[in-house]
PDB file of N, CA and C in Angstrom:
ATOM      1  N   UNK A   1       1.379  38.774   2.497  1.00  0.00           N
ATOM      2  CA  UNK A   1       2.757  38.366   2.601  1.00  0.00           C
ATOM      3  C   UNK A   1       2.941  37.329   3.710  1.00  0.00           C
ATOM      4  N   UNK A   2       2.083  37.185   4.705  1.00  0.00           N
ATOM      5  CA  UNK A   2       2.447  36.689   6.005  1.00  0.00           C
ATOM      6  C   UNK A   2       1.842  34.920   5.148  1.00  0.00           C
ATOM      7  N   UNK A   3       0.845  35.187   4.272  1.00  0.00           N
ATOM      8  CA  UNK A   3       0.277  33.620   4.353  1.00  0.00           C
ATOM      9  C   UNK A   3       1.592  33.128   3.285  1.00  0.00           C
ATOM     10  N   UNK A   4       1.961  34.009   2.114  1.00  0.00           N
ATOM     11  CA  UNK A   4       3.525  33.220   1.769  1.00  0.00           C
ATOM     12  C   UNK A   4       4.436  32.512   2.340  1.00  0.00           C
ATOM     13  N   UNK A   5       4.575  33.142   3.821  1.00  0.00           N
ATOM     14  CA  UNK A   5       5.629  32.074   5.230  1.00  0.00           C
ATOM     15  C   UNK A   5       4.992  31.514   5.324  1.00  0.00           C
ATOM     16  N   UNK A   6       3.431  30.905   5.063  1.00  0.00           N
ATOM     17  CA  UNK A   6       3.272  30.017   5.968  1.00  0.00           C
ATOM     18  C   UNK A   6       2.986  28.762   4.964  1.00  0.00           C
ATOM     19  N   UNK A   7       2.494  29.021   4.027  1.00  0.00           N
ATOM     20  CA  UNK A   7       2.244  28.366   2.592  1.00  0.00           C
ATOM     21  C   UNK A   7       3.311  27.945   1.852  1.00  0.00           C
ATOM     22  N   UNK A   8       4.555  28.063   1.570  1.00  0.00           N
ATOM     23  CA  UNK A   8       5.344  27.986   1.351  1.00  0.00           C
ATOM     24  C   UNK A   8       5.996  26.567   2.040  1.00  0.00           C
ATOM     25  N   UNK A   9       6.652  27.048   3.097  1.00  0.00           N
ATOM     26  CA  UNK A   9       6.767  25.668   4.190  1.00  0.00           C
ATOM     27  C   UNK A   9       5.811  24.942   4.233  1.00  0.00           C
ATOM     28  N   UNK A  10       4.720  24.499   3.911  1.00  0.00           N
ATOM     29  CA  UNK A  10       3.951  23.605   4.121  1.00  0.00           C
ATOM     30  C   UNK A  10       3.657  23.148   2.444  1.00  0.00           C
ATOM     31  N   UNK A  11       3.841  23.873   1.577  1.00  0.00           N
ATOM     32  CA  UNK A  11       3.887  23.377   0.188  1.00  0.00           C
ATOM     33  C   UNK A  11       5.320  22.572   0.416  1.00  0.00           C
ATOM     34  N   UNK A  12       6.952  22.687   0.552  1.00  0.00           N
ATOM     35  CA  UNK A  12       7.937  22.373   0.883  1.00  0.00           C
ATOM     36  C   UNK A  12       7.444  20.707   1.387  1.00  0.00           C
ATOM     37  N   UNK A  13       7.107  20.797   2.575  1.00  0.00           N
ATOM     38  CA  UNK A  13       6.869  19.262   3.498  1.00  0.00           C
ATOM     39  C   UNK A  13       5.476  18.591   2.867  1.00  0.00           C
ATOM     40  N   UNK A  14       4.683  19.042   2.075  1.00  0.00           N
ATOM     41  CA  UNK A  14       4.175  18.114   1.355  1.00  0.00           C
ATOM     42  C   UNK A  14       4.468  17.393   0.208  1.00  0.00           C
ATOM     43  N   UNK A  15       5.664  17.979  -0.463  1.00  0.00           N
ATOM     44  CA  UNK A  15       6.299  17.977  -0.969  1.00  0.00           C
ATOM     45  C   UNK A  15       7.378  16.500  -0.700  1.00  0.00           C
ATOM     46  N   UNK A  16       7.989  16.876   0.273  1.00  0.00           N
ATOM     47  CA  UNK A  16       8.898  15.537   1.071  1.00  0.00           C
ATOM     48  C   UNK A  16       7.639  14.629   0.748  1.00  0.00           C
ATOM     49  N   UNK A  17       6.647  14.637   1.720  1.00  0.00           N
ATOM     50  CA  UNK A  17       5.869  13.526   1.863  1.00  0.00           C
ATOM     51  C   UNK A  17       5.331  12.868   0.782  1.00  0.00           C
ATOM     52  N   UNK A  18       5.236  13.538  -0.080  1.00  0.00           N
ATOM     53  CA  UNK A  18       4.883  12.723  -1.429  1.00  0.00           C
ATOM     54  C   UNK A  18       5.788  11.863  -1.882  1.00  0.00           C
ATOM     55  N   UNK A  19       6.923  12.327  -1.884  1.00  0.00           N
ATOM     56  CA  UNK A  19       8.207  11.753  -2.462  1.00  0.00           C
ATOM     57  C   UNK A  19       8.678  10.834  -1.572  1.00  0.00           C
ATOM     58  N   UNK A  20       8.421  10.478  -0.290  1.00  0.00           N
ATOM     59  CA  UNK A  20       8.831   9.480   0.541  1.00  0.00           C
ATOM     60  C   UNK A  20       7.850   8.775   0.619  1.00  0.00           C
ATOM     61  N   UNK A  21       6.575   8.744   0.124  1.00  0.00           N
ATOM     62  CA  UNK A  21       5.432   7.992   0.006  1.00  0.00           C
ATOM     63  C   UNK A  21       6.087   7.114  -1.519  1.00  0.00           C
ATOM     64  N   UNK A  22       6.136   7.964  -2.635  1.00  0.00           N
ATOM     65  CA  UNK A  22       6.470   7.349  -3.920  1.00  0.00           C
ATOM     66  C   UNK A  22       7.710   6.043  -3.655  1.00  0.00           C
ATOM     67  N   UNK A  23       8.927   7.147  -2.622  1.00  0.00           N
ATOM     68  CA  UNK A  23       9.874   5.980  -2.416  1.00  0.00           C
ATOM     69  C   UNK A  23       9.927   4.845  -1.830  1.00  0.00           C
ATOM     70  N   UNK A  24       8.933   5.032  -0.586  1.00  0.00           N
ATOM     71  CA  UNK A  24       8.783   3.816   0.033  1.00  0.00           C
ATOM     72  C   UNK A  24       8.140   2.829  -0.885  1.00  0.00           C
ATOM     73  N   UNK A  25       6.928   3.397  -1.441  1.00  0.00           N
ATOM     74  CA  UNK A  25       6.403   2.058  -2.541  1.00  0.00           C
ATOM     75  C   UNK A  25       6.995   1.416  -3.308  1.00  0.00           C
ATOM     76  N   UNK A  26       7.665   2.448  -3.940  1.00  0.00           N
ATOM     77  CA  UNK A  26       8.940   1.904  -5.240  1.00  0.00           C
ATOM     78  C   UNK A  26       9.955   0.532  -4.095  1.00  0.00           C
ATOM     79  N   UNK A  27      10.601   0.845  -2.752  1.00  0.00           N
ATOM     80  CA  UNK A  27      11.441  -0.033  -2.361  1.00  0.00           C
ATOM     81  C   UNK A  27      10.309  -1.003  -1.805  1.00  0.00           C
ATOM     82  N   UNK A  28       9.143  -0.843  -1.866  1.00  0.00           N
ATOM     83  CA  UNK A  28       8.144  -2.158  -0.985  1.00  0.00           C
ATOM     84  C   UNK A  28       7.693  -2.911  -1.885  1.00  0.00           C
ATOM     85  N   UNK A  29       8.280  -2.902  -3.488  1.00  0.00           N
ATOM     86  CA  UNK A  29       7.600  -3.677  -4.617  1.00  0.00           C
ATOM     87  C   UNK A  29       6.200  -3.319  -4.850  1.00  0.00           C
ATOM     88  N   UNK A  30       5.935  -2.385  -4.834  1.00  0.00           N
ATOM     89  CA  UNK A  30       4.265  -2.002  -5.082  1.00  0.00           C
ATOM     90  C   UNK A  30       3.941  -1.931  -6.138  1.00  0.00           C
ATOM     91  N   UNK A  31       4.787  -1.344  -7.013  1.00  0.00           N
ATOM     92  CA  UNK A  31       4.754  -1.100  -8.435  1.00  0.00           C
ATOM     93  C   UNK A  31       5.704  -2.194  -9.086  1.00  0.00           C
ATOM     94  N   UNK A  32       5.638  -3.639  -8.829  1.00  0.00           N
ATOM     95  CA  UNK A  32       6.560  -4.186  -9.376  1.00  0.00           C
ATOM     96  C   UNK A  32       5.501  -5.568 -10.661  1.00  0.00           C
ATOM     97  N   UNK A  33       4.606  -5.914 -10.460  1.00  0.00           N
ATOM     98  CA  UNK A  33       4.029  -6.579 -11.118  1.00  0.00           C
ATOM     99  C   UNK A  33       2.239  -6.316 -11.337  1.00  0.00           C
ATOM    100  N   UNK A  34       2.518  -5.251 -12.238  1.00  0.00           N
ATOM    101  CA  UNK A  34       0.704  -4.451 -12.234  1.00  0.00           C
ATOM    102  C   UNK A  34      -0.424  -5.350 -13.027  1.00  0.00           C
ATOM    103  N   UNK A  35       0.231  -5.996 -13.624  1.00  0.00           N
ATOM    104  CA  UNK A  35      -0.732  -6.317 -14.488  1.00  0.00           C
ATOM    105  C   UNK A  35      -1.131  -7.725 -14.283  1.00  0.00           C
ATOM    106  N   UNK A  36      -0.550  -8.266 -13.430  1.00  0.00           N
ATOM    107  CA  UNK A  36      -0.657  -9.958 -13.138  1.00  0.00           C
ATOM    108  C   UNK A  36      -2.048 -10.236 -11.867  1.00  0.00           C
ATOM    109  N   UNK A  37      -2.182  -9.303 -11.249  1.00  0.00           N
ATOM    110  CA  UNK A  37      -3.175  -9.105 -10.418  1.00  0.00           C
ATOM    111  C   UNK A  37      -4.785  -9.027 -11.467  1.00  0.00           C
ATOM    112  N   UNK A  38      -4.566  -8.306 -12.392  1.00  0.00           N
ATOM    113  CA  UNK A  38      -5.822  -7.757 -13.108  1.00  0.00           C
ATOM    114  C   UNK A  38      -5.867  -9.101 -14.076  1.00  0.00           C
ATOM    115  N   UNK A  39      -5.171  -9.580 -14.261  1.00  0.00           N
ATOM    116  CA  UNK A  39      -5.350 -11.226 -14.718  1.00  0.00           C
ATOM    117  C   UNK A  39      -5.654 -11.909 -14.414  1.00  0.00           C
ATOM    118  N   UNK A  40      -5.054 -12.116 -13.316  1.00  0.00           N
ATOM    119  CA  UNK A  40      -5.713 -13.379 -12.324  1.00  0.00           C
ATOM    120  C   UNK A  40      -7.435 -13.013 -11.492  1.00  0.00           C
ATOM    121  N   UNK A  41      -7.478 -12.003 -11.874  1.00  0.00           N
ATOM    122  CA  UNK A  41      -9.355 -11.478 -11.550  1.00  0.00           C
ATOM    123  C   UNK A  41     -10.210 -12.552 -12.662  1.00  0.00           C
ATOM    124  N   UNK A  42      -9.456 -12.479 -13.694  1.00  0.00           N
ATOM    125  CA  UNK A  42     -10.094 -13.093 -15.080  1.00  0.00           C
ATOM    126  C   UNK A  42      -9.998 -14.393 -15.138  1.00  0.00           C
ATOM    127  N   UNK A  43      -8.750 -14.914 -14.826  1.00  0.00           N
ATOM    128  CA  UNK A  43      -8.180 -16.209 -14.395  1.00  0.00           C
ATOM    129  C   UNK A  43      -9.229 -16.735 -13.349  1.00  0.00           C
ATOM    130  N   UNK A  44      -9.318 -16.161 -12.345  1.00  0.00           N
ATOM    131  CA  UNK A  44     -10.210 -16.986 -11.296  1.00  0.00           C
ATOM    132  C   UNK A  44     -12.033 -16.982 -11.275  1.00  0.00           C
ATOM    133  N   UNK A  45     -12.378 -16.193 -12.397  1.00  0.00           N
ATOM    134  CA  UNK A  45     -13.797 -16.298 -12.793  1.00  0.00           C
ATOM    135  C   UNK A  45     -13.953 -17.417 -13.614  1.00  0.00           C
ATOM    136  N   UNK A  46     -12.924 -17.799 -14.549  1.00  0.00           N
ATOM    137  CA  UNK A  46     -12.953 -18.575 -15.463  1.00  0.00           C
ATOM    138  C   UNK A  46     -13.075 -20.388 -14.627  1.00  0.00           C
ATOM    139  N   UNK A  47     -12.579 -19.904 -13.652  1.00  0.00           N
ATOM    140  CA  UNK A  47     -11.913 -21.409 -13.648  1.00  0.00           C
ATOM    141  C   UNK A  47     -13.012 -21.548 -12.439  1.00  0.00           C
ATOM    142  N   UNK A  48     -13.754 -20.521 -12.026  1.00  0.00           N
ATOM    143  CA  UNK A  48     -15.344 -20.679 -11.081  1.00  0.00           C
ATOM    144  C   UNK A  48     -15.820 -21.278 -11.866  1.00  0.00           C
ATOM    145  N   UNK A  49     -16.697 -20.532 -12.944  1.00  0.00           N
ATOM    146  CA  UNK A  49     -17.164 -21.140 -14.092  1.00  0.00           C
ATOM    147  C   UNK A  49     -17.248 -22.191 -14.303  1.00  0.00           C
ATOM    148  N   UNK A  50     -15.954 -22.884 -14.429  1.00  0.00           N
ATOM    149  CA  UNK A  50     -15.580 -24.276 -15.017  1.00  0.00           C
ATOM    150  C   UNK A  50     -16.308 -25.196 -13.986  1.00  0.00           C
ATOM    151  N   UNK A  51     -16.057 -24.726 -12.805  1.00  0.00           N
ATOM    152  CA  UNK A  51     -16.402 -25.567 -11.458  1.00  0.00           C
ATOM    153  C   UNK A  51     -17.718 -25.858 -11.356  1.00  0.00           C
ATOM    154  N   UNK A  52     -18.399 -24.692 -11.452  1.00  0.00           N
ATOM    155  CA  UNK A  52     -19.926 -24.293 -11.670  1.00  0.00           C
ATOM    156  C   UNK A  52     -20.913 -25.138 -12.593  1.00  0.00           C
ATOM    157  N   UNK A  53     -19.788 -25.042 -13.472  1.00  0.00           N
ATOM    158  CA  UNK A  53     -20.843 -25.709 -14.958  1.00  0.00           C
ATOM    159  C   UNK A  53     -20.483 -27.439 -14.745  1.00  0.00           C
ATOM    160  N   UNK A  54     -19.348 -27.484 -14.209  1.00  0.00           N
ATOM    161  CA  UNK A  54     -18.876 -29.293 -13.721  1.00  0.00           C
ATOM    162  C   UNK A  54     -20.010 -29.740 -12.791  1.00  0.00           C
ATOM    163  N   UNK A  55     -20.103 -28.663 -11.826  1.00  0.00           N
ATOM    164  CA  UNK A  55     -21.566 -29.061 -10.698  1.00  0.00           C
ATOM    165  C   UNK A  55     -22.588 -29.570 -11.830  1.00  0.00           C
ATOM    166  N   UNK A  56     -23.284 -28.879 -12.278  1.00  0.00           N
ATOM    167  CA  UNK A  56     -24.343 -28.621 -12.791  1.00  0.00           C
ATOM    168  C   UNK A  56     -24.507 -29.802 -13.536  1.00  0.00           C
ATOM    169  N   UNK A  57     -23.603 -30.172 -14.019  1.00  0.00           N
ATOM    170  CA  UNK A  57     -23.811 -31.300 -15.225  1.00  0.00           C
ATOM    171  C   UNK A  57     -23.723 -32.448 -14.537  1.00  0.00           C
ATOM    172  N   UNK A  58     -22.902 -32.622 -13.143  1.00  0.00           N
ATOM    173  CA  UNK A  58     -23.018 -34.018 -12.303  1.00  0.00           C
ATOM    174  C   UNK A  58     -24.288 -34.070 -11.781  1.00  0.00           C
ATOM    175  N   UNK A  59     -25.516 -32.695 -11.822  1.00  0.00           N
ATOM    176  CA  UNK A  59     -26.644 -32.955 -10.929  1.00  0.00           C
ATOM    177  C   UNK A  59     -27.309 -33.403 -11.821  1.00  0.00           C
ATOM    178  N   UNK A  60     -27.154 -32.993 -12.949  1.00  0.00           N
ATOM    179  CA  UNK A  60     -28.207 -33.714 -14.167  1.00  0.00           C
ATOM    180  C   UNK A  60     -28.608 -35.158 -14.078  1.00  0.00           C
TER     181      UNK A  60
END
């Protein structure tokens, strides 16, 4: 019974903390543009590439 008081309140404030973790992100734009990041990973290999293969063909 005694670890219920103590487990309890500390389930409670982890509780807060999750939810003020979620909120702060939500108001810091964290979750505001997910998928434009994982694009531009693809975007900027491509356009190495391009650079890469432009070298290559001026050394020829």
């Amino acid at each position: 019974m005694l670890s219920i008081y103590l487990l309890i309140p500390l389930s409670l404030m982890l509780f807060v903390v999750a939810i003020w973790a979620i909120y702060y992100a939500v108001k810091s734009n964290q979750f505001e543009d997910l998928d434009n990041a994982s694009e531009q990973i693809i975007l900027d290999d491509r356009q190495a590439r391009r650079k890469t293969n432009r070298i290559h063909k001026e050394q020829r």
